[in-house]
Every structure is written in structure tokens, then in C-alpha cells.
Protein backbone atom coordinates (compact mmCIF):
# COMPACT_ATOMS: atom_id res chain seq x y z
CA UNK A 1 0.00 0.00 0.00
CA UNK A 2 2.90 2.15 0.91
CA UNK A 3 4.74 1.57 -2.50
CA UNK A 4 1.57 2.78 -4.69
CA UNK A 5 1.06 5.46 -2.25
CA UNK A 6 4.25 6.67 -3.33
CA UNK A 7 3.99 5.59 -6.77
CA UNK A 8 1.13 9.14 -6.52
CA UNK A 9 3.09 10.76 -5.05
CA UNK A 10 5.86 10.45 -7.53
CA UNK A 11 3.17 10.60 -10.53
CA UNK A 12 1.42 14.06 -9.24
CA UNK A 13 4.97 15.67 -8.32
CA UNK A 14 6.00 15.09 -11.61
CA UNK A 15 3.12 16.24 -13.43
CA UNK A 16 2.67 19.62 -11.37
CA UNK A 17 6.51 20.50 -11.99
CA UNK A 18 6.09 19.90 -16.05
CA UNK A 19 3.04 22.25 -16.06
CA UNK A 20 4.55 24.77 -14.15
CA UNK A 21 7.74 24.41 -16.02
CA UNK A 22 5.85 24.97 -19.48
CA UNK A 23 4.14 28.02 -18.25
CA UNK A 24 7.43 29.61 -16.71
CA UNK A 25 8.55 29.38 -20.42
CA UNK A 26 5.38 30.02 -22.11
CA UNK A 27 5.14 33.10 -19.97
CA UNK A 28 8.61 34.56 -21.38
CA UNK A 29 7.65 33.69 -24.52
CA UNK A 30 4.72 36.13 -24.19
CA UNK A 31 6.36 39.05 -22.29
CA UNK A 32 9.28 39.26 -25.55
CA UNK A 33 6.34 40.87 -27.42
CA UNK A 34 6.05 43.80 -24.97
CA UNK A 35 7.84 46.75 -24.37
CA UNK A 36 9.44 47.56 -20.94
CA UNK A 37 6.26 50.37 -20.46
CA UNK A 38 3.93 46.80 -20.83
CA UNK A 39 2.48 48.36 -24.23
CA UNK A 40 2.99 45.90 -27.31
CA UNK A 41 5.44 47.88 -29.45
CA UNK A 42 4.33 50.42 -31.69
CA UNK A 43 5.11 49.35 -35.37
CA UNK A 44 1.82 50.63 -37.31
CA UNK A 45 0.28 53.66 -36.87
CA UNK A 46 -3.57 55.61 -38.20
CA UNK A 47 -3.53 59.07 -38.03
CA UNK A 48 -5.63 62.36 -38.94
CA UNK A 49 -4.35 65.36 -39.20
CA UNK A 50 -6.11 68.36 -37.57
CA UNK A 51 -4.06 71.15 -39.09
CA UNK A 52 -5.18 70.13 -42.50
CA UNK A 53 -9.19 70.56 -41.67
CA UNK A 54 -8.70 74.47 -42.47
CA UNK A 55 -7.90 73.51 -46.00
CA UNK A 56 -10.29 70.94 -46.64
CA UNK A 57 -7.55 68.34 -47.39
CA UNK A 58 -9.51 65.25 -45.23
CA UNK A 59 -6.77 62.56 -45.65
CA UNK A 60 -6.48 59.23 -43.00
CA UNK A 61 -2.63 57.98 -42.61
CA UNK A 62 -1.32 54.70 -42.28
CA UNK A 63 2.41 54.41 -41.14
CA UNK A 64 4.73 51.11 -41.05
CA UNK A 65 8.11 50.67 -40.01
CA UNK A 66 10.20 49.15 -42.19
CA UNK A 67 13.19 48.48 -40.30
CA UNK A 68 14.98 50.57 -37.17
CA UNK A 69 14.86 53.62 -37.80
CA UNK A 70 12.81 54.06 -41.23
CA UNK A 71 9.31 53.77 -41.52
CA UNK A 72 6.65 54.77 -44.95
CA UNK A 73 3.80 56.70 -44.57
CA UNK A 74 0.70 56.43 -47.20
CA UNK A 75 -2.10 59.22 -46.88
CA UNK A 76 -5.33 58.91 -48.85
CA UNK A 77 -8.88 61.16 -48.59
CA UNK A 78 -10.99 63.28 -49.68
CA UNK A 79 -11.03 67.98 -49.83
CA UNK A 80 -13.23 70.03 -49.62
CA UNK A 81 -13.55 73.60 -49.01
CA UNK A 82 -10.29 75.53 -48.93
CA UNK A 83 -10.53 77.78 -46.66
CA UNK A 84 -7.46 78.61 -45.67
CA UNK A 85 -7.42 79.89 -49.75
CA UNK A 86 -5.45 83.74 -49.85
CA UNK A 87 -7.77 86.67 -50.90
CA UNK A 88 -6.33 87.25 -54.82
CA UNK A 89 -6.74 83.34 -55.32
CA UNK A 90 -9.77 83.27 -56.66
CA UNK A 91 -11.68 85.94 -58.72
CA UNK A 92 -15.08 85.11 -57.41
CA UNK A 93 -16.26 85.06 -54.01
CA UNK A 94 -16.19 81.03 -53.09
CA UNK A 95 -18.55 81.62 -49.73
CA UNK A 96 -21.44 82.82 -51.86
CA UNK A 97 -24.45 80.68 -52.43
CA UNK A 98 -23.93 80.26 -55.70
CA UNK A 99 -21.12 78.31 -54.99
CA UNK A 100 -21.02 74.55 -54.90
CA UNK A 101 -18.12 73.06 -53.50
CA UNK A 102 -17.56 69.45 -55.39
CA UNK A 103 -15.59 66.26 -53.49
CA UNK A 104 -11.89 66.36 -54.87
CA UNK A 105 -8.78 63.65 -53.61
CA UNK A 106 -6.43 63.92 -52.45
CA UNK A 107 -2.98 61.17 -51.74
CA UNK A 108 0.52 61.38 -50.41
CA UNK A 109 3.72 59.11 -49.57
CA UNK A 110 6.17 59.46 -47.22
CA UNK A 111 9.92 57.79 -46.26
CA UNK A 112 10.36 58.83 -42.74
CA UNK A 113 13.77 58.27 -41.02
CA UNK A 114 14.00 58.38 -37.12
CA UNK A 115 17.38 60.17 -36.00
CA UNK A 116 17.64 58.01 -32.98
CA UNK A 117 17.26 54.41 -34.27
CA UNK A 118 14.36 52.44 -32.00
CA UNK A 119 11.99 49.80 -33.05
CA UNK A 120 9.00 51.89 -32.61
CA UNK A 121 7.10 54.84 -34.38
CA UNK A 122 8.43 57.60 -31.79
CA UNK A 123 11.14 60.16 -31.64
CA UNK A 124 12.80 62.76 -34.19
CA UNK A 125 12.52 62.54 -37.91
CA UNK A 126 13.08 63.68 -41.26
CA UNK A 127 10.55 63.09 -43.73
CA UNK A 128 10.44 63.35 -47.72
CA UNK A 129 7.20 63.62 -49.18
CA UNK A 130 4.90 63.66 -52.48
CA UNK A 131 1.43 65.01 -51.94
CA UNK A 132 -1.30 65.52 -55.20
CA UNK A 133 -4.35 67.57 -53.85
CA UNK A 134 -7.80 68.37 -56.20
CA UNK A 135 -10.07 70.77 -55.42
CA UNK A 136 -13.18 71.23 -57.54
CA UNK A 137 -16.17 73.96 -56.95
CA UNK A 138 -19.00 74.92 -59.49
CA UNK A 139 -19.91 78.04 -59.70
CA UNK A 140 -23.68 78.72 -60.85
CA UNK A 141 -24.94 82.20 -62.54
CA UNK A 142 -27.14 84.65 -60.69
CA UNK A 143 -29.21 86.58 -62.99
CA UNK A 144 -29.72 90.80 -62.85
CA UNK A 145 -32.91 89.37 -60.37
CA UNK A 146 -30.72 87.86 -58.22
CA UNK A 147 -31.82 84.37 -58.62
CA UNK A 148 -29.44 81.25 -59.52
CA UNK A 149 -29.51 80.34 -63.66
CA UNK A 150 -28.88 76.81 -64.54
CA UNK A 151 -25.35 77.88 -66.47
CA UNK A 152 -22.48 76.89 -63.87
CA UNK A 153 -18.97 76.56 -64.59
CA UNK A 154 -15.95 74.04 -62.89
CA UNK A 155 -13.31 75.92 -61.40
CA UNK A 156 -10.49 72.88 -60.49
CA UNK A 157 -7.48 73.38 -58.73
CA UNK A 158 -4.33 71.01 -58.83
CA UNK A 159 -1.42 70.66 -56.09
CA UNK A 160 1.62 68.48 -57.37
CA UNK A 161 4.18 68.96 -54.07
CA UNK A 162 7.20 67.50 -52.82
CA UNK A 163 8.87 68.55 -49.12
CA UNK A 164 11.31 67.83 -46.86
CA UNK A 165 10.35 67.78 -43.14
CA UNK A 166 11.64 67.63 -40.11
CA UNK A 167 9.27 66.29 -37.30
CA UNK A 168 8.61 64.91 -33.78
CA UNK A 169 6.16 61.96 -33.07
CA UNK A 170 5.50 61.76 -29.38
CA UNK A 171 4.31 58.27 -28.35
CA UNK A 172 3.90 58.39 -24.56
CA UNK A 173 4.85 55.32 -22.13
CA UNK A 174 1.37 55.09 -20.63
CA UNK A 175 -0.71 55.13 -23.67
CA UNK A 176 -0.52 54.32 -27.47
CA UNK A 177 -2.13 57.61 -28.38
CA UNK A 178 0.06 60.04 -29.83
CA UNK A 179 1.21 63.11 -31.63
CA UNK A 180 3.01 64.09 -34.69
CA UNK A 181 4.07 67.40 -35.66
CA UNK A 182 6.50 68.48 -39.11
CA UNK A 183 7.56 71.54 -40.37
CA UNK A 184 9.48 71.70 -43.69
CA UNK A 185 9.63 72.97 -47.06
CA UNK A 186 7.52 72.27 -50.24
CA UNK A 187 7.93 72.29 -53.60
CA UNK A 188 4.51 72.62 -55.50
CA UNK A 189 3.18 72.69 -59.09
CA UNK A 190 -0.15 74.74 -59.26
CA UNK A 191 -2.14 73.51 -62.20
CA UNK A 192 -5.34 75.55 -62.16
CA UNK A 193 -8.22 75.95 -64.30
CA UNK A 194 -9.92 79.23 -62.79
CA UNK A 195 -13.62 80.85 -63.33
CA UNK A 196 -13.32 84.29 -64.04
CA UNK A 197 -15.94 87.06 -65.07
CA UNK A 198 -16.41 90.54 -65.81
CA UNK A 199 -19.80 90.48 -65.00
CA UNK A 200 -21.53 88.26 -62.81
CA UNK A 201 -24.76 88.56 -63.53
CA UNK A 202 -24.25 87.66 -67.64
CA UNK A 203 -23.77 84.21 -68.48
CA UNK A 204 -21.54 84.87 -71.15
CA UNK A 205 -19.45 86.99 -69.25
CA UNK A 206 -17.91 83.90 -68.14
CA UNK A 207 -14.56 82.23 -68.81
CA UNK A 208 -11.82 80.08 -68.02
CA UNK A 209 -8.09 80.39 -67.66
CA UNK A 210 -5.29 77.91 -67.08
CA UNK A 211 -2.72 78.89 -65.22
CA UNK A 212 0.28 76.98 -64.18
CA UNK A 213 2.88 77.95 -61.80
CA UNK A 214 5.83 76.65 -59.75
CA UNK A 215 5.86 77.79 -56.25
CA UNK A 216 7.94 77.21 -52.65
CA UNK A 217 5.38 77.41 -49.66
CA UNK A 218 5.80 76.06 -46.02
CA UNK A 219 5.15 72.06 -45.42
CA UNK A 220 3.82 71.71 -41.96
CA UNK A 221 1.24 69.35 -40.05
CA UNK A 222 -0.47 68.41 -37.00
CA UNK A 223 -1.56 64.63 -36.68
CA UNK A 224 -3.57 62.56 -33.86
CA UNK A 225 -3.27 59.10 -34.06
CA UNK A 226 -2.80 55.40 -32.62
CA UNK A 227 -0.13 53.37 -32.60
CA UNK A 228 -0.44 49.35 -32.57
């Protein structure tokens, strides 16, 4: 009786040490995908940036690292209303109601490269860019009366860019919530095709130019996002 008693004993002892063997192993296993803050590593990222809203340029990001240190950024959406737009930029008033503003697109890629290398989406960068932006609005007659005519004409507005950048993305320990902010220089190729008139209340007042010019402006940005 004694013997099998110990054969048990033997068996459970045993077993119990092998499962809590597996999970001392399993559990390291686990931990190597965390980072020391207990937040899994942040090596994707969706952002929106806020800074953009005044010029109707409504584009979601999606970042990836690559590697340490370099990650690529791809930014599709939608604009809208420009209103950030300077005063002698457009020859008719684009508030009125006569004014339709019409859905454009608007896309842009990005190499970013982190000047401190580190496996996450965090720290200080310099970024080089290609943005296209389209903005469309129709512009409808008013007649000598005052009321809207069926004739309308497209005014469309192109923005071919390239910049170079130099941001901060600040990914706090505590949360995977975070901010981005760039400032840089841009390169940009306005293509426009612009309603003008020399009397607003004659249809055939009306006409179009297209104007193309080659411009330096300011690059900068503002972006909310989450890191995963």
C-alpha cells in the first residue's frame, strides 16, 4: 500500500513540476512581445491630421516601419472647401451661395527616417514627401434678379508637391495615443483651371483660364493618431 502510495506521489509531483515548467517558459515567450512600459510595441500607426481641416484636405494615414529607424507613410482622402485659400486666389467670391463646392482627392507618400534608431514609431525625424491635392467647386450664374440660372462653370485646382520635413512623433509610455508634428519645405506645381468674369450677372461673361505655376510654400502638419 505504501509503494503505490508513493507511486502518486511520484506521478502528481512530476506532473505539477512539467506544467509549471511549461508556463514559466510560455510566460517569457509572451512578455518578448512587450515593451518595458507593458504596451505591445508600436510598429503601425492611423492618423488624422487636424491642421489640415482648415484647407479641406480630409486625408487618413497609415504608417509602417520598415526596419529601425525608417518607416513609410501612405495618406489617402478626400477635400473640400479651402478655406485657408489667400484673398487674390480666386476671382469670385467662393462663400457665396452660388457656390457649390464638389468632393476632390487627395494622396501622399512618405519615407520617414527616425534620427535616434528604436523599433518603434516615436522620436525625431526627417521626412520626404509627395502630396497631389484636387479641389473642384461649381460656380452657378445669378441673374440681374438675383436668382441662380442653370449655367455653372468648374473651377479645379491642382497641387503636385514635394517637401522635406523635419518632425517629432510623441508616443507616450502610458498610452498608445500620440502626436506628430513636421515643419518643412515644399515644392509645389499649381495647375489651375480658374472661373473668371467681368460680370456676374451675364452668363456669357464667363470664362476660363489655365494657369500653371511653380511655387515654394511652407510644409507643416499636426496629426492625432494610434499606434499598434
Amino acid at each position: 500500500m505504501r509503494k503505490r502510495l508513493h507511486k502518486y506521489i511520484l506521478f502528481f509531483t512530476l506532473c505539477f513540476g512539467s506544467a509549471s515548467g511549461f508556463s514559466q517558459t510560455g510566460g517569457i515567450d509572451f512578455e518578448d512581445a512587450y515593451e518595458a512600459d507593458s504596451l505591445y510595441a508600436v510598429r503601425n500607426a492611423v492618423k488624422f491630421d487636424v491642421a489640415h481641416i482648415v484647407f479641406g484636405d480630409l486625408q487618413l494615414y497609415y504608417e509602417r516601419i520598415l526596419k529601425s529607424g525608417w518607416s513609410v507613410e501612405l495618406g489617402a482622402g478626400i477635400t473640400r472647401r479651402n478655406y485657408a485659400v489667400g484673398a487674390n486666389s480666386y476671382s469670385l467670391d467662393n462663400l457665396g451661395r452660388n457656390v457649390d463646392i464638389q468632393t476632390g482627392y487627395a494622396a501622399s507618400l512618405s519615407i520617414r527616417k527616425y534620427l535616434i534608431p528604436t523599433d518603434e514609431l516615436s522620436g525625431l525625424y526627417i521626412s520626404l514627401t509627395g502630396s497631389i491635392k484636387d479641389y473642384k467647386t461649381d460656380y452657378q450664374v445669378i441673374d440681374s434678379a438675383g436668382s441662380l440660372t442653370d449655367f455653372t462653370y468648374r473651377d479645379q485646382r491642382k497641387y503636385i508637391s514635394g517637401s522635406l520635413n523635419l518632425g517629432y512623433q510623441l508616443l507616450p509610455v502610458n498610452s498608445n495615443f500620440f502626436l506628430d508634428g513636421y515643419l518643412g519645405l515644399a515644392y509645389r506645381r499649381e495647375d489651375f483651371d480658374v472661373v473668371r468674369t467681368e460680370d456676374e450677372e451675364d452668363p456669357n461673361a464667363y470664362f476660363i483660364t489655365h494657369d500653371v505655376d511653380n511655387v515654394f510654400a511652407l510644409s507643416f502638419g499636426l496629426r492625432i493618431g494610434y499606434g499598434f
